[in-house]
N, C-alpha and C. Protein backbone atom coordinates (compact mmCIF):
# COMPACT_ATOMS: atom_id res chain seq x y z
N UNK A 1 0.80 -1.19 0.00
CA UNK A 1 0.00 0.00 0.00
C UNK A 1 0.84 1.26 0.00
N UNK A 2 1.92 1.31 0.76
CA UNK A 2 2.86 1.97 0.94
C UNK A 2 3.51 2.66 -0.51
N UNK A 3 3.73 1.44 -1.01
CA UNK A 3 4.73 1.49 -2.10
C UNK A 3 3.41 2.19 -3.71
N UNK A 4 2.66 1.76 -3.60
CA UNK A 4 1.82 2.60 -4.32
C UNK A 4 1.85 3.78 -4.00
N UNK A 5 1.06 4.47 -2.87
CA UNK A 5 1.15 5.82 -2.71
C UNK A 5 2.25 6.61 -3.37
N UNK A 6 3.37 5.86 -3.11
CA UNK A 6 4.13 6.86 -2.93
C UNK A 6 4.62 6.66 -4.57
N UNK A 7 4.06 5.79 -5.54
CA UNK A 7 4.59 5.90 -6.67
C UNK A 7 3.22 6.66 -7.92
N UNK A 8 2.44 6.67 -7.54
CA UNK A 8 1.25 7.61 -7.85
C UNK A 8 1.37 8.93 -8.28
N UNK A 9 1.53 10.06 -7.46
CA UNK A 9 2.19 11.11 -8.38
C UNK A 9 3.20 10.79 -9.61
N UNK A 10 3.87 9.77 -9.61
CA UNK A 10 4.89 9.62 -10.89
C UNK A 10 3.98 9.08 -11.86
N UNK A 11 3.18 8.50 -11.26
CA UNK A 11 2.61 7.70 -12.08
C UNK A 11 1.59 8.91 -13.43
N UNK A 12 1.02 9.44 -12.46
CA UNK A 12 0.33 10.75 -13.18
C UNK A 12 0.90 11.76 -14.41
N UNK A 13 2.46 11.67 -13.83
CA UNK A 13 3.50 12.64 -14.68
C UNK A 13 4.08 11.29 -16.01
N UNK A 14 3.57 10.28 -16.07
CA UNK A 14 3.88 9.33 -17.18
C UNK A 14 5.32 8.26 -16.46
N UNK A 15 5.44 8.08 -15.43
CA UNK A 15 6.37 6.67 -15.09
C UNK A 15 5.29 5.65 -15.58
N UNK A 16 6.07 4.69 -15.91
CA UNK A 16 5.82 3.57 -16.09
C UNK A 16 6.64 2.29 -15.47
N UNK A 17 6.27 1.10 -15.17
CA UNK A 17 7.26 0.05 -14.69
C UNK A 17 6.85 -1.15 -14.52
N UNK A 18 6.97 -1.99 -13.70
CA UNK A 18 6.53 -3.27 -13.39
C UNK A 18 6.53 -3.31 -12.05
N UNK A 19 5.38 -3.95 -11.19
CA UNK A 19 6.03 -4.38 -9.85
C UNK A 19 6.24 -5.47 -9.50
N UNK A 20 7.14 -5.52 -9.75
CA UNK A 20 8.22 -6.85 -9.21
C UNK A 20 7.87 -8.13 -8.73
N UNK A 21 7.94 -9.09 -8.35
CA UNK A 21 7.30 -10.02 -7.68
C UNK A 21 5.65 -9.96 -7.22
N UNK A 22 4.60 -9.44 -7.77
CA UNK A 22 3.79 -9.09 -7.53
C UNK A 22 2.93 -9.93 -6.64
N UNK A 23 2.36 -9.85 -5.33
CA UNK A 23 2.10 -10.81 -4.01
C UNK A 23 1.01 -9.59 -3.03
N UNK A 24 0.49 -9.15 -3.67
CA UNK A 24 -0.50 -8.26 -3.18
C UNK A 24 -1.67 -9.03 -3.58
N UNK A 25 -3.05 -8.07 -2.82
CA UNK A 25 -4.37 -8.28 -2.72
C UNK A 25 -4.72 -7.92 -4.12
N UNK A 26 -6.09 -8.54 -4.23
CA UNK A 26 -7.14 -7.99 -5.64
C UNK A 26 -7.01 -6.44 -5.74
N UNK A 27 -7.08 -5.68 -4.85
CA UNK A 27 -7.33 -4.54 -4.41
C UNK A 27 -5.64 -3.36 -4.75
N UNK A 28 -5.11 -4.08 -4.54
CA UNK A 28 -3.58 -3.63 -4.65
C UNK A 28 -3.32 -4.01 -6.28
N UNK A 29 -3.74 -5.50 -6.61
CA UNK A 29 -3.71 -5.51 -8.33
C UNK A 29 -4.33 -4.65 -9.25
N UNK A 30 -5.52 -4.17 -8.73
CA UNK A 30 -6.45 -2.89 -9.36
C UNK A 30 -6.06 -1.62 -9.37
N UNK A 31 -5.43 -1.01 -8.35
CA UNK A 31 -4.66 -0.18 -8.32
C UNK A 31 -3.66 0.27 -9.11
N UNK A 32 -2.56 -0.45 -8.86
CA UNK A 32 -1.36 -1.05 -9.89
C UNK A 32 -1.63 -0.98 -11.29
N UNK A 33 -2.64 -1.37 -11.95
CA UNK A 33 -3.01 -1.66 -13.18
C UNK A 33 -3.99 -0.28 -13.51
N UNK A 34 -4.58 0.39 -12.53
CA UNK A 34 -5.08 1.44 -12.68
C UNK A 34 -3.91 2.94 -13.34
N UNK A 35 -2.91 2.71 -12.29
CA UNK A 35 -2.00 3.47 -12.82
C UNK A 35 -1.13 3.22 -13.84
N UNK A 36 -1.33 2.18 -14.48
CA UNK A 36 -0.62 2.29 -15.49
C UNK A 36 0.80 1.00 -15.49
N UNK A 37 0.93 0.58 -14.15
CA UNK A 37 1.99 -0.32 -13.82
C UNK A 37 1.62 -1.75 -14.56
N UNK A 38 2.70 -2.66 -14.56
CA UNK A 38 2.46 -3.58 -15.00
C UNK A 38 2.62 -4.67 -13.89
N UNK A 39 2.14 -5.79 -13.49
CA UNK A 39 2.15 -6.98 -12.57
C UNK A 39 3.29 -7.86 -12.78
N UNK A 40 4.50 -8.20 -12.37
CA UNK A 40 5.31 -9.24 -12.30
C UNK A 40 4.75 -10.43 -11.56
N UNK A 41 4.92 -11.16 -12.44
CA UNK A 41 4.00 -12.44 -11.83
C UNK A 41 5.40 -14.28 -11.79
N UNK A 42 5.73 -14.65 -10.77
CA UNK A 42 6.55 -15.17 -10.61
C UNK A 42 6.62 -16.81 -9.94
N UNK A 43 7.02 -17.16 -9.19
CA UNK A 43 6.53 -18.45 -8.44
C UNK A 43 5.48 -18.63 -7.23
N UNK A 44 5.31 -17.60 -7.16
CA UNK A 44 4.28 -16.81 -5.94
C UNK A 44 2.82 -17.45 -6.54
N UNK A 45 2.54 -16.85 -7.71
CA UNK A 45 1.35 -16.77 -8.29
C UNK A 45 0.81 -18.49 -8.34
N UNK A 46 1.61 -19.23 -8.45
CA UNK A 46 1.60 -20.78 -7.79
C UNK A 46 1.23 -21.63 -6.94
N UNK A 47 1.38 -20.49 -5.68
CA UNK A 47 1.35 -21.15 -4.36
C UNK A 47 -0.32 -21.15 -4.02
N UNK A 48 -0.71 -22.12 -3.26
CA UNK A 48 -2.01 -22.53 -3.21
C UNK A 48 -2.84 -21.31 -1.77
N UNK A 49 -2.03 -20.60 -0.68
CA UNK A 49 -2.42 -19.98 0.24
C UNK A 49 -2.19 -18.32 -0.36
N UNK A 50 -1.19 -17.94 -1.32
CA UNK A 50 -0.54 -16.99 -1.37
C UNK A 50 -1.42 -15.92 -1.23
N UNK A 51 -2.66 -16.04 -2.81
CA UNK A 51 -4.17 -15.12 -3.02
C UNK A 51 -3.44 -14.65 -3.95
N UNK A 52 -2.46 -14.70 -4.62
CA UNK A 52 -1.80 -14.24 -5.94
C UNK A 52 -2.80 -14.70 -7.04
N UNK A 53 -3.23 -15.81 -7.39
CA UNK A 53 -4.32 -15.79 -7.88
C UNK A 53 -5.53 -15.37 -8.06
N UNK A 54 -6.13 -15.15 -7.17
CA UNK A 54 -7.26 -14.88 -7.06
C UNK A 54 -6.99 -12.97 -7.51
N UNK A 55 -5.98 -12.87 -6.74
CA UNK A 55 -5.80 -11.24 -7.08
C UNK A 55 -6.00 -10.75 -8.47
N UNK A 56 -5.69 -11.58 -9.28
CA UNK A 56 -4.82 -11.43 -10.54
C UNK A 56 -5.76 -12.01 -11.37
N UNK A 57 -6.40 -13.17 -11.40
CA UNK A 57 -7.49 -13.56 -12.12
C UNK A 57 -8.44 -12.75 -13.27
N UNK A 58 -8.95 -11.45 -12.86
CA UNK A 58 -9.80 -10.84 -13.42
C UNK A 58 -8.65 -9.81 -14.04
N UNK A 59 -8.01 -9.77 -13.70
CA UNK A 59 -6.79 -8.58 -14.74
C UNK A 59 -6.54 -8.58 -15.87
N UNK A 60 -6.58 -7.86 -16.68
CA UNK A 60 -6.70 -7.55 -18.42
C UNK A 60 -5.12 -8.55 -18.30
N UNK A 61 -4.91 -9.42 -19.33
CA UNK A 61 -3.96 -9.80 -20.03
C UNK A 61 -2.71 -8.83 -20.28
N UNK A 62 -2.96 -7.49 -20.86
CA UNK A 62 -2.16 -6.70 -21.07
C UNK A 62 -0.75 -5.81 -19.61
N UNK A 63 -1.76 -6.10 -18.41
CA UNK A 63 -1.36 -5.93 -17.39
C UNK A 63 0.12 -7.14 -16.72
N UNK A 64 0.07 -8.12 -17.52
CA UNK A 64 0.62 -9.17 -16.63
C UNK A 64 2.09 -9.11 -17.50
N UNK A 65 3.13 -9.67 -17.09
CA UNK A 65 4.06 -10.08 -17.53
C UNK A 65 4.51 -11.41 -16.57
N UNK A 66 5.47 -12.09 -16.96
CA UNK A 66 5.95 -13.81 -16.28
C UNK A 66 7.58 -13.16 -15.71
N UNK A 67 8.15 -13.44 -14.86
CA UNK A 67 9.49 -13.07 -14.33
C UNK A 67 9.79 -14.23 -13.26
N UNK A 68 11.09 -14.51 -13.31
CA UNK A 68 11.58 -15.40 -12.41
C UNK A 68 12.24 -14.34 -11.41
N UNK A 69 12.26 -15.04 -9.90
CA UNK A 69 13.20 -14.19 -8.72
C UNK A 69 14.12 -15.57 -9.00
N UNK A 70 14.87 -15.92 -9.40
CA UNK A 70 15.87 -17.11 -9.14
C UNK A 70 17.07 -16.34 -8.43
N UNK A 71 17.69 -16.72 -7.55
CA UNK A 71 17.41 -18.06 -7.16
C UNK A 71 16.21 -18.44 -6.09
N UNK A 72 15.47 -17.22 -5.94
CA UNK A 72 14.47 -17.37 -4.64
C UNK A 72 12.70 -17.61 -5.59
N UNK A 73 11.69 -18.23 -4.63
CA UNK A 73 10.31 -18.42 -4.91
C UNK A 73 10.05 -19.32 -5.97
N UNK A 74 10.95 -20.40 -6.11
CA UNK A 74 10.29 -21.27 -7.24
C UNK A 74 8.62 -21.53 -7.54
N UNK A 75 8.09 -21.86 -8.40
CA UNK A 75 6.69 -22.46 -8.61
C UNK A 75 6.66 -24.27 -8.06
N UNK A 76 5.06 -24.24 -7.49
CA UNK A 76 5.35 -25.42 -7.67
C UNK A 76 5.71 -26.14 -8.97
N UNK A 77 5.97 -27.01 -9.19
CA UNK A 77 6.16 -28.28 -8.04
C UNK A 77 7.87 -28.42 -7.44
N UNK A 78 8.39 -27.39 -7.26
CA UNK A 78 9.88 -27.15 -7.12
C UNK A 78 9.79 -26.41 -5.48
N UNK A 79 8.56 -26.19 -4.71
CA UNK A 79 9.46 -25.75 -3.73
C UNK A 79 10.19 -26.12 -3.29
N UNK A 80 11.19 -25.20 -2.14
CA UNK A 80 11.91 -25.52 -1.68
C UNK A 80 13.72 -25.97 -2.07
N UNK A 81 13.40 -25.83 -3.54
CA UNK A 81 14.62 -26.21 -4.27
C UNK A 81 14.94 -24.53 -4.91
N UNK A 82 16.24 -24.72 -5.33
CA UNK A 82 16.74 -23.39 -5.94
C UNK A 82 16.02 -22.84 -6.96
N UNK A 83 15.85 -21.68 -7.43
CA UNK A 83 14.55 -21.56 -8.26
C UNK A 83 15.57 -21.21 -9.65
N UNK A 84 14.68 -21.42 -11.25
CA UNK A 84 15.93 -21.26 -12.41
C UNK A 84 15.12 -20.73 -13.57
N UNK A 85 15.43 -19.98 -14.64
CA UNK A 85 14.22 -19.79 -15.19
C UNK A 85 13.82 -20.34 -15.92
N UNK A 86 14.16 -21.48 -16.36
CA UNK A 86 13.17 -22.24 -16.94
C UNK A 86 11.98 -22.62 -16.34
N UNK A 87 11.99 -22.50 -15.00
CA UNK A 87 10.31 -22.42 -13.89
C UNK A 87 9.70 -21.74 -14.44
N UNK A 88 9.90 -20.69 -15.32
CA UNK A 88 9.17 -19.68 -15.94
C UNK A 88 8.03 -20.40 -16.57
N UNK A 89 8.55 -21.73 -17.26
CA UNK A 89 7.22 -22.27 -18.10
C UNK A 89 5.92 -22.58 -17.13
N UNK A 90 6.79 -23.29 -15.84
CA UNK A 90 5.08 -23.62 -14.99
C UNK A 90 4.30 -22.19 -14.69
N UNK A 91 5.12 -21.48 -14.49
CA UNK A 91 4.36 -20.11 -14.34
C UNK A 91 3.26 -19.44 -15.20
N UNK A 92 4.05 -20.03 -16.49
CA UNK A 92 3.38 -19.53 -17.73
C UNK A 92 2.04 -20.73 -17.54
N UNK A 93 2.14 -22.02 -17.65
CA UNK A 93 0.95 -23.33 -17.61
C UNK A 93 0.03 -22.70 -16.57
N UNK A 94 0.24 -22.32 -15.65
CA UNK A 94 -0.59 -22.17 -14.37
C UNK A 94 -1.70 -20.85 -14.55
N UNK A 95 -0.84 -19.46 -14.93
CA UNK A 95 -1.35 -18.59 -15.62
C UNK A 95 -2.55 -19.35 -16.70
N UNK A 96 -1.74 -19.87 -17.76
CA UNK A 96 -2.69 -20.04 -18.77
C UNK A 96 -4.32 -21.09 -18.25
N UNK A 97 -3.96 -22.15 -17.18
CA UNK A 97 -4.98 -22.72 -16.70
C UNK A 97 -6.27 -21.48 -15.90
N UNK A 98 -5.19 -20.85 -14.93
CA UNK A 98 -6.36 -19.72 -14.65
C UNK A 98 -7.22 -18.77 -15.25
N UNK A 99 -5.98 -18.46 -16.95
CA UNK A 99 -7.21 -17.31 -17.68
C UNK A 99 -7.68 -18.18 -18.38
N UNK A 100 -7.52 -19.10 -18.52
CA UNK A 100 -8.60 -20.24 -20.03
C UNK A 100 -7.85 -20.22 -21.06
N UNK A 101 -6.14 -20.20 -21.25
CA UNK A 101 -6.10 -19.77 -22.48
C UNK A 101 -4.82 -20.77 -23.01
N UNK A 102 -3.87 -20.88 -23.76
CA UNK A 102 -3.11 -21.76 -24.27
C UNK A 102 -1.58 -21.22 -23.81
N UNK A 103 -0.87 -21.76 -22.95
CA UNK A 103 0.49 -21.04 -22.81
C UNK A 103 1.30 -20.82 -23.65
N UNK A 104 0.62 -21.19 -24.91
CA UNK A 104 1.60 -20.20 -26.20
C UNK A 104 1.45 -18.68 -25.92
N UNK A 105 -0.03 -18.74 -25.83
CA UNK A 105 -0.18 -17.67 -25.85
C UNK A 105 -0.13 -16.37 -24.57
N UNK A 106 -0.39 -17.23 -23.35
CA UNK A 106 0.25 -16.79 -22.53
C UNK A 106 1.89 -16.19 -22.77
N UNK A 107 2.54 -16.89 -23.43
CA UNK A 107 3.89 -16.71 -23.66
C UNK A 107 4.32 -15.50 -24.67
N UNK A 108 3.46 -15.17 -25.39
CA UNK A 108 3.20 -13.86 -26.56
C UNK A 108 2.88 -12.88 -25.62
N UNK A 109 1.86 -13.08 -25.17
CA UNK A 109 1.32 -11.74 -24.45
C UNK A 109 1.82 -11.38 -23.83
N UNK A 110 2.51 -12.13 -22.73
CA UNK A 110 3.56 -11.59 -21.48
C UNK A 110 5.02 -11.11 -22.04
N UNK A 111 5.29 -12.09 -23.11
CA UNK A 111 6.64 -11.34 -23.64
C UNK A 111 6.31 -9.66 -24.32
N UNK A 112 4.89 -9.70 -25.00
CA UNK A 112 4.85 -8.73 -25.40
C UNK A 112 4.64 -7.54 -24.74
N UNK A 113 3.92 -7.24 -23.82
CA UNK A 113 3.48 -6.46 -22.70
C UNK A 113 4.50 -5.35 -22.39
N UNK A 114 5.65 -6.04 -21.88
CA UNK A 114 6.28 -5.02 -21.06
C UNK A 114 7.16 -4.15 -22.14
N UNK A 115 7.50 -4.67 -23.71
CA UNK A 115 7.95 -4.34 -24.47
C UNK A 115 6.96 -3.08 -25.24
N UNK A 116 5.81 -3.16 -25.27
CA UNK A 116 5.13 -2.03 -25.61
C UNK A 116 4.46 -1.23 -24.41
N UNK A 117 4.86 -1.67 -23.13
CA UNK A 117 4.56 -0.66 -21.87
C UNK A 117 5.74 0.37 -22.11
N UNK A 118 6.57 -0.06 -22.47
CA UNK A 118 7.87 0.33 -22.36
C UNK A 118 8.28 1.50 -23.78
N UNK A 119 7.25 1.19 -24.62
CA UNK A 119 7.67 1.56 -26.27
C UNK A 119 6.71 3.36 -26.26
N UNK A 120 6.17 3.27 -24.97
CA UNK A 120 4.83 4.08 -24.82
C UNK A 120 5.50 5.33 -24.26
C-alpha cells in the first residue's frame, strides 16, 4: 500500500514500470493496473495460500508479464529447491490454466506487454 502511494504522483507525470514479484491483494492488483503499472508475476502466483491468484485472475492480459526471482520463490512443483528460469514455463501453464487460455499464448502476451509498456 505503501509502495503505491508513494509511486502515484509519478505515475500521473507518465512513469511507467513493473512491480516486481507481484504478491498483493485484488485490491492492490487494481490499483497497480489502474496506474498504469504492469504486474510481475513469478513463483508466488503458484502457491495454493498466497491469493496471488485470485488477485490477478480478473486482470486484463495486457497488465501481466511472467518473471523469475531465481534463485528465490520457485513455482510449484519445485518448492523448496533453488529456483531457475526455466520455472518460468510452470508459471506460464498455471497462468494459462487460470485465464482459459493456451500457454503459447500466454507466452506472446507476457513477452509482449512489457515491451510495448515500455515503447509508450
Amino acid at each position: 500500500g505503501e509502495t503505491i502511494e508513494m509511486v502515484k504522483p509519478f505515475a500521473k507525470k507518465g512513469l511507467k514500470g513493473i512491480f516486481h514479484c507481484f504478491s498483493g491483494s485484488k485490491e492492490s492488483a487494481e490499483q497497480i493496473v489502474e496506474m498504469g503499472f504492469l504486474l510481475g508475476l513469478g513463483g508466488v502466483l503458484t502457491y495454493k495460500n498466497a491469493g496471488v491468484a485470485e488477485a490477478v485472475v480478473d486482470i486484463p492480459m495486457e497488465f501481466l508479464v511472467l518473471e523469475t526471482d531465481a534463485p528465490y520463490l520457485p513455482p510449484v512443483p519445485y518448492r523448496g529447491k533453488r529456483n531457475e528460469p526455466a520455472f518460468t514455463y510452470d508459471v506460464a501453464a498455471f497462468l494459462a490454466e487460470l485465464k482459459l487460455m493456451s500457454v503459447e499464448e500466454i507466452a506472446k502476451l507476457t513477452t509482449e506487454n512489457p515491451c510495448e509498456a515500455f515503447e509508450k
